[in-house]
C-alpha atoms as a PDB file:
ATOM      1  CA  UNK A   1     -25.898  12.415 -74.044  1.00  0.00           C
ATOM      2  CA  UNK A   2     -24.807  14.177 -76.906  1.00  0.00           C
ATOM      3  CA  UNK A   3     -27.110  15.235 -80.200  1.00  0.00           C
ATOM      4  CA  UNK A   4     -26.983  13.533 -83.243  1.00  0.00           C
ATOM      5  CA  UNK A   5     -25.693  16.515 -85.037  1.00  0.00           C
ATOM      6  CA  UNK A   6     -23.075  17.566 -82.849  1.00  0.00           C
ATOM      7  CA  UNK A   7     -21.551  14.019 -83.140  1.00  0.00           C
ATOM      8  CA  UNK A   8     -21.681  13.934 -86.644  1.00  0.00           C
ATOM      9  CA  UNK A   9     -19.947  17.676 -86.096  1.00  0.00           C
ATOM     10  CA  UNK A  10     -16.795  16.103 -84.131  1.00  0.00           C
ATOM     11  CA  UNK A  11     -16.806  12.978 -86.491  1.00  0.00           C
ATOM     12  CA  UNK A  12     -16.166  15.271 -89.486  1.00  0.00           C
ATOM     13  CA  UNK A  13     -13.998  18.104 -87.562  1.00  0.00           C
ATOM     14  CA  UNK A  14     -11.363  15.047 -86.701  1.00  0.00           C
ATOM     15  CA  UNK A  15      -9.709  14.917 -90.395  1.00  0.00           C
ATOM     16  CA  UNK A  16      -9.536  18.645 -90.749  1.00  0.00           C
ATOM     17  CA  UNK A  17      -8.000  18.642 -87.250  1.00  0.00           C
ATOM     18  CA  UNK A  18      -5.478  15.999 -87.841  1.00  0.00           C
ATOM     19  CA  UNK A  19      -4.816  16.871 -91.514  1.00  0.00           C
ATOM     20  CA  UNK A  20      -3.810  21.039 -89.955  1.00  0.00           C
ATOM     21  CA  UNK A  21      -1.553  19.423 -87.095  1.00  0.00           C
ATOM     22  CA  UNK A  22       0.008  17.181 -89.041  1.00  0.00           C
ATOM     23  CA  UNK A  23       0.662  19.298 -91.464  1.00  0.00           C
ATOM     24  CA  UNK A  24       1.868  22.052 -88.885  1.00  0.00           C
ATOM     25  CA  UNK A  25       4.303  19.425 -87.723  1.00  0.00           C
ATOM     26  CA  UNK A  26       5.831  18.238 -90.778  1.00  0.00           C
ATOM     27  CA  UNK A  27       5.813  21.884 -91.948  1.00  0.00           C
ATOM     28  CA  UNK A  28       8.354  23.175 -88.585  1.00  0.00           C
ATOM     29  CA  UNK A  29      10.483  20.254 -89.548  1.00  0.00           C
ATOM     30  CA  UNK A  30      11.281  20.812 -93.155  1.00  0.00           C
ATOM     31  CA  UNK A  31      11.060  24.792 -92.653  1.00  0.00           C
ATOM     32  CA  UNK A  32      14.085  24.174 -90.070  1.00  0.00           C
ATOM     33  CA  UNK A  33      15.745  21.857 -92.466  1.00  0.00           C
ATOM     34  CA  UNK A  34      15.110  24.876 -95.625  1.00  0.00           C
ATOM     35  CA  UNK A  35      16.862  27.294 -93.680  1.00  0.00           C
ATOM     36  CA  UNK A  36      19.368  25.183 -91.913  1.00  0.00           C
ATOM     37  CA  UNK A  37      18.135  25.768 -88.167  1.00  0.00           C
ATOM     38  CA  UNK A  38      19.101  23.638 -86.092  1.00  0.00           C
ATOM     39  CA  UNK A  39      16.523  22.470 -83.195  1.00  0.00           C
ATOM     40  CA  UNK A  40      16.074  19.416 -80.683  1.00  0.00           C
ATOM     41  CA  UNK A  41      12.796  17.352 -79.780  1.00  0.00           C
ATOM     42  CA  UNK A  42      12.726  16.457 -76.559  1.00  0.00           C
ATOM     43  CA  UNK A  43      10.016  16.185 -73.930  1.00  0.00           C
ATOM     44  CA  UNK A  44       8.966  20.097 -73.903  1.00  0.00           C
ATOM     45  CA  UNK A  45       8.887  19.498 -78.300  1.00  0.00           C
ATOM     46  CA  UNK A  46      11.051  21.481 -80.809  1.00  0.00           C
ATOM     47  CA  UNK A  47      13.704  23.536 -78.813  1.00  0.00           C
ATOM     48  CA  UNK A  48      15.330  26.241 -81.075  1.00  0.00           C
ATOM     49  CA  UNK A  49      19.027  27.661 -79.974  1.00  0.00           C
ATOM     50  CA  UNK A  50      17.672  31.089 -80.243  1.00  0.00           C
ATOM     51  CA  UNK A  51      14.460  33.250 -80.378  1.00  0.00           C
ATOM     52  CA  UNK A  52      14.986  34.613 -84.029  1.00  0.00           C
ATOM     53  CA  UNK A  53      15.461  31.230 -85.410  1.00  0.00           C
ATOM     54  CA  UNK A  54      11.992  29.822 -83.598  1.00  0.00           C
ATOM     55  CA  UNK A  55      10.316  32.904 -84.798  1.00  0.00           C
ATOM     56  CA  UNK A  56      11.257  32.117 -88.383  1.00  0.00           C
ATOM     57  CA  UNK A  57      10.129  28.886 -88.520  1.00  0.00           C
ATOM     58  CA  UNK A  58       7.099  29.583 -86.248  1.00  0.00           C
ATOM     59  CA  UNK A  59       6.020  31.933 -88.959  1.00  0.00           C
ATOM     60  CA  UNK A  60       6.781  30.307 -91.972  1.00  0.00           C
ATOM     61  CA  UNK A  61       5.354  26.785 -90.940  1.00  0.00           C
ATOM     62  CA  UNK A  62       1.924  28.787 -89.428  1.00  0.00           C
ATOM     63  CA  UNK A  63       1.503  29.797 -92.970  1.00  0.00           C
ATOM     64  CA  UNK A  64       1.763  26.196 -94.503  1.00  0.00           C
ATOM     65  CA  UNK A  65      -0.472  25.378 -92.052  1.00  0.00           C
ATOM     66  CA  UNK A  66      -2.783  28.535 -93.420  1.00  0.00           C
ATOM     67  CA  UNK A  67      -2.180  26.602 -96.869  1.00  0.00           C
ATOM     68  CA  UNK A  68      -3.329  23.629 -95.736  1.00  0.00           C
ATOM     69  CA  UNK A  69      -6.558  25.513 -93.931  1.00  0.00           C
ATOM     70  CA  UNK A  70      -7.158  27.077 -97.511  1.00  0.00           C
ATOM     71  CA  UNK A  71      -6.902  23.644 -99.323  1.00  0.00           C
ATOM     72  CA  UNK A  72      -9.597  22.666 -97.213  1.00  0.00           C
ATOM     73  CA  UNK A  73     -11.841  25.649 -97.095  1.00  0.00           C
ATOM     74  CA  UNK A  74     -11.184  26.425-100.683  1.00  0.00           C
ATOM     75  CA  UNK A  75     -12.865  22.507-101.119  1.00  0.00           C
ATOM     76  CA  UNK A  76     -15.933  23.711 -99.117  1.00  0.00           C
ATOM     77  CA  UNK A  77     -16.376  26.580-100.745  1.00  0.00           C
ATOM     78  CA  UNK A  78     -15.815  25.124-104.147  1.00  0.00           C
ATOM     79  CA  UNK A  79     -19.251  22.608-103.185  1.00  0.00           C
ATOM     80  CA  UNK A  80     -21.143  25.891-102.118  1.00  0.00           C
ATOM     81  CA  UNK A  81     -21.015  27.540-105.023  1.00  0.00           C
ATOM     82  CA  UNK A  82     -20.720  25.234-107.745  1.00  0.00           C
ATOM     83  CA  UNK A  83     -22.364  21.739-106.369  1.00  0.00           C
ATOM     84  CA  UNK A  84     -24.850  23.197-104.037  1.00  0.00           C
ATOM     85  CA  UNK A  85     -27.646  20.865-104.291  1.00  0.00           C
ATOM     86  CA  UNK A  86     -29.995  23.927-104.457  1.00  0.00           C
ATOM     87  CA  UNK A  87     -28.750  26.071-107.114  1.00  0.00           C
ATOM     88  CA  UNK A  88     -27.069  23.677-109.368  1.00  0.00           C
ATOM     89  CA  UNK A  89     -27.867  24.369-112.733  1.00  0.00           C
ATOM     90  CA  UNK A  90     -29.846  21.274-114.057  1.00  0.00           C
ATOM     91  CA  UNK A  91     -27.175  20.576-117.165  1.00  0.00           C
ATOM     92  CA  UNK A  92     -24.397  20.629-114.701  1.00  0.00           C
ATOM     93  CA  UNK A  93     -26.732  18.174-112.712  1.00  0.00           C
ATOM     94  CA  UNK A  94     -27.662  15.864-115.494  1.00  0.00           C
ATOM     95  CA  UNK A  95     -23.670  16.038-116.355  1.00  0.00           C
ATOM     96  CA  UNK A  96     -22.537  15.074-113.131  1.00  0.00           C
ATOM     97  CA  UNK A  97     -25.332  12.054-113.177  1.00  0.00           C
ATOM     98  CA  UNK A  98     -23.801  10.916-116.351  1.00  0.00           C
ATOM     99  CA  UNK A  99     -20.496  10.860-115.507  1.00  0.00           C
ATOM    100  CA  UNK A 100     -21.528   8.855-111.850  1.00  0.00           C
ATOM    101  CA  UNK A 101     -20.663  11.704-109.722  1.00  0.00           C
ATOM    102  CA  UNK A 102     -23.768  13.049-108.375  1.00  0.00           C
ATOM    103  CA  UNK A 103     -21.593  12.097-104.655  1.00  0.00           C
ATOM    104  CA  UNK A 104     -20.607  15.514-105.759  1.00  0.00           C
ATOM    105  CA  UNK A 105     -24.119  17.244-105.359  1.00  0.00           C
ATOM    106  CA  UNK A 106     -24.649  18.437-101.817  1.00  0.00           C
ATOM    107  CA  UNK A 107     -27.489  19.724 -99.379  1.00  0.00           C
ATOM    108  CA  UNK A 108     -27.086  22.424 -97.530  1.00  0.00           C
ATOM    109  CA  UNK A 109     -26.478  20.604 -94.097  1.00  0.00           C
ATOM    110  CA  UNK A 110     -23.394  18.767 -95.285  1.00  0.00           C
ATOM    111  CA  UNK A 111     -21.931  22.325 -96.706  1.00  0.00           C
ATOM    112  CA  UNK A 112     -22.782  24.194 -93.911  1.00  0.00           C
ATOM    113  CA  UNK A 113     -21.613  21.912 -91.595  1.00  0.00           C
ATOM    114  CA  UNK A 114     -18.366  21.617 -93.086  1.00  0.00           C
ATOM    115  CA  UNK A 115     -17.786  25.157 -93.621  1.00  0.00           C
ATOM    116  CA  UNK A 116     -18.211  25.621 -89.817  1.00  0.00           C
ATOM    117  CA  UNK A 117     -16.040  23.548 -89.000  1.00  0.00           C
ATOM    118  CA  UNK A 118     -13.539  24.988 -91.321  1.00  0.00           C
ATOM    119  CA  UNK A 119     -13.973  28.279 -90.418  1.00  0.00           C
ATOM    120  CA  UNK A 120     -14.167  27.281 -86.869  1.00  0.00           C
ATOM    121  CA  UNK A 121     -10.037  26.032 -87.295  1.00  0.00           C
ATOM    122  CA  UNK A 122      -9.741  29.178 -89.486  1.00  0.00           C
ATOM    123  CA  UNK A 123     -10.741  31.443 -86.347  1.00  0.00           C
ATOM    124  CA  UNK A 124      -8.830  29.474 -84.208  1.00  0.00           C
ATOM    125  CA  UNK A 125      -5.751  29.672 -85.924  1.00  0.00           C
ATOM    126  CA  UNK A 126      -6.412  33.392 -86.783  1.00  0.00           C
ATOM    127  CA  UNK A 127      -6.813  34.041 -82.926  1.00  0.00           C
ATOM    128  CA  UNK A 128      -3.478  31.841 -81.595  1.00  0.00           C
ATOM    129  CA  UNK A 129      -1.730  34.047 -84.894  1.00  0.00           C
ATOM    130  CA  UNK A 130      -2.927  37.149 -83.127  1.00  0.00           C
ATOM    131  CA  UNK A 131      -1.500  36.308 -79.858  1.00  0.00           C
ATOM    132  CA  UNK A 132       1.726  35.000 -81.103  1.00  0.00           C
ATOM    133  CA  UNK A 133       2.173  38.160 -83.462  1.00  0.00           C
ATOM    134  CA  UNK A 134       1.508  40.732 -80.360  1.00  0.00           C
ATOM    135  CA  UNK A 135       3.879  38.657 -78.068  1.00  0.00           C
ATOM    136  CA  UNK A 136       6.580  38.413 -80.987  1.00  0.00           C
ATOM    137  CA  UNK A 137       6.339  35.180 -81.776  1.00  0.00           C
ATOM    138  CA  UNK A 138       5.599  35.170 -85.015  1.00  0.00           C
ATOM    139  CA  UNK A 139       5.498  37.376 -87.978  1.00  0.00           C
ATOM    140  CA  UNK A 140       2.973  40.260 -88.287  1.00  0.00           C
ATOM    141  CA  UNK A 141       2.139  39.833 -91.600  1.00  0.00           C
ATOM    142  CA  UNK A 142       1.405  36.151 -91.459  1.00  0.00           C
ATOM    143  CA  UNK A 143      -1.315  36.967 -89.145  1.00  0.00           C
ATOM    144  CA  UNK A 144      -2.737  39.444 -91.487  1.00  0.00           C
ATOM    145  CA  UNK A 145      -2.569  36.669 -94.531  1.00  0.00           C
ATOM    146  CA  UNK A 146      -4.677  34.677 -91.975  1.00  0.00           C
ATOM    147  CA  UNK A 147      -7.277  37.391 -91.482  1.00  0.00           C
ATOM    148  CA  UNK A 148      -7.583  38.017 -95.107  1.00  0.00           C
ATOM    149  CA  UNK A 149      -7.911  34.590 -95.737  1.00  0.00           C
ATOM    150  CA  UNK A 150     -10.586  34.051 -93.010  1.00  0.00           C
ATOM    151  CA  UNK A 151     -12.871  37.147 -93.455  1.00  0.00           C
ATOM    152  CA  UNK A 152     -12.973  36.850 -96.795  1.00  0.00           C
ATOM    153  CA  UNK A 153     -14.004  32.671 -96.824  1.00  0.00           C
ATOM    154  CA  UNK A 154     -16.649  33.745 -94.177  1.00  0.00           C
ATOM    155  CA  UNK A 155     -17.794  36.647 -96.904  1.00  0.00           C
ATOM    156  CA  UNK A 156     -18.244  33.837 -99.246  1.00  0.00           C
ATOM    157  CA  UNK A 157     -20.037  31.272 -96.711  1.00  0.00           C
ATOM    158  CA  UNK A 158     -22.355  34.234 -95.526  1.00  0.00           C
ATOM    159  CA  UNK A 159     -22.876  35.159 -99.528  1.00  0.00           C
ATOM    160  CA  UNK A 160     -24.084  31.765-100.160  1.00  0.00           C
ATOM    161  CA  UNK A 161     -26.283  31.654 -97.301  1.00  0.00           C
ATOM    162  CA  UNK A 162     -27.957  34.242 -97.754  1.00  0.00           C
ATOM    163  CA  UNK A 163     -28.901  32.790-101.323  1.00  0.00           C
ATOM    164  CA  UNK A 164     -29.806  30.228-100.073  1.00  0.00           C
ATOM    165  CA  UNK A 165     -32.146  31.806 -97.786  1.00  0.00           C
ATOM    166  CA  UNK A 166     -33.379  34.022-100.570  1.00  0.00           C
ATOM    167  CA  UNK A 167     -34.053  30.336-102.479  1.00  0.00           C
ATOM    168  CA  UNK A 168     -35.585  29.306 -99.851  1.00  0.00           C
ATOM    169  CA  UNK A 169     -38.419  31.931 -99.483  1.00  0.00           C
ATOM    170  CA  UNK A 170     -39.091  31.317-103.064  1.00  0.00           C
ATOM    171  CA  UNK A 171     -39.835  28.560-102.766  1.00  0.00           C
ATOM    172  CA  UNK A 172     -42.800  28.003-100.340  1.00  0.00           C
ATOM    173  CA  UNK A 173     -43.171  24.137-100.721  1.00  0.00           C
ATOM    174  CA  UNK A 174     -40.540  23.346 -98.371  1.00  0.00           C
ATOM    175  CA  UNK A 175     -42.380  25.303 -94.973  1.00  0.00           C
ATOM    176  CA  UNK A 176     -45.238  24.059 -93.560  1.00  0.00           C
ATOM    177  CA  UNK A 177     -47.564  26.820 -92.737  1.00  0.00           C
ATOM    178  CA  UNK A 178     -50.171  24.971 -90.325  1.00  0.00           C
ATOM    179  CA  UNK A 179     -50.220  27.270 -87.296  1.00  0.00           C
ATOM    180  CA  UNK A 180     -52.292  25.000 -84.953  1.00  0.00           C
ATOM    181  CA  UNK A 181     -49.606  24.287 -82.326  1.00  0.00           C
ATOM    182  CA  UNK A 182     -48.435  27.827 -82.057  1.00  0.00           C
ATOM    183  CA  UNK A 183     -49.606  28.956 -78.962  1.00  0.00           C
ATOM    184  CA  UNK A 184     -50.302  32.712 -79.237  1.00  0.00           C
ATOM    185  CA  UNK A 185     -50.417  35.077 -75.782  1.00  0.00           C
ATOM    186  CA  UNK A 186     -53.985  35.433 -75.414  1.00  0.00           C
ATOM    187  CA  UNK A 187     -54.019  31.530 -76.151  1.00  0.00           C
ATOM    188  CA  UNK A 188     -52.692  30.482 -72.882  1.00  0.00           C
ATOM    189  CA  UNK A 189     -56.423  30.947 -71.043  1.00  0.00           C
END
């Protein structure tokens, strides 16, 4: 049986996952339609007439599809620095309350979950980028917008961790420092 969290982790990773194919989708269709490619959709999917013309709008629809990833991570991110439940500042807070948006205030498992799952589809894409740039299938400098994009949103998520953790240690309340079921080596007699 599977744990709570990692169901709630595959509940929230399906509308990032169908929002980035769908969007891939759409994307090779009116990339095709820009440049006047012609292709087919049959049973195997889109079928190109010739290699340079599948590479083109391989390339070009990967990064609208990068777009897309950014839209989303560039959400997450926006929550983890700005409407991070821990270091909100309390005017922003008391703004937010009086407007009726405090759905906008978030802990630090709903951020962090949603960043990895994010970044997870932002590795993912960076690695199938990779593969199709050193086989020739796509661009080479669509896969290095990709890793820019991705190393430098992890950067940010690792930033913010780390303040939190630094918040965290601060602020001793929240760990519970009773040591009597800690079993310690010479303890085991």
């Amino acid at each position: 049986m599977l744990s709570k969290a990692l169901v709630k982790l595959i509940d929230k990773a399906i509308i990032p996952a169908l929002l980035l194919l769908s969007s891939r989708i759409v994307s090779i269709i009116l990339v095709a339609k820009y440049y006047g490619i012609s292709f087919k959709i049959d049973s195997s999917g889109f079928v190109f007439q010739n290699s340079s013309d599948y590479v083109k709008v391989n390339s070009y629809s990967a990064l609208i599809m990068t777009f897309m990833l950014v839209i989303g991570l560039g959400y997450v991110v926006i929550k983890s620095l700005f409407f991070h439940e821990s270091h909100i500042k309390p005017t922003f807070t008391a703004r937010l309350f009086s407007l009726k948006a405090e759905s906008f205030i978030q802990n630090s498992y709903e951020i962090y979950t949603q960043g990895a799952i994010w970044l997870s589809y932002s590795y993912l894409l960076l690695i199938v980028s990779g593969i199709m740039s050193a086989s020739g299938l796509m661009y080479s400098w669509v896969f290095y917008v990709i890793l820019g994009i991705t190393l430098s949103t992890t950067l940010i998520f690792i930033l913010d961790m780390e303040e939190e953790i630094k918040i965290k240690k601060e602020d001793s309340v929240e760990y519970d420092m009773d040591r009597s079921f800690i079993e310690l080596p010479g303890d085991l007699e």
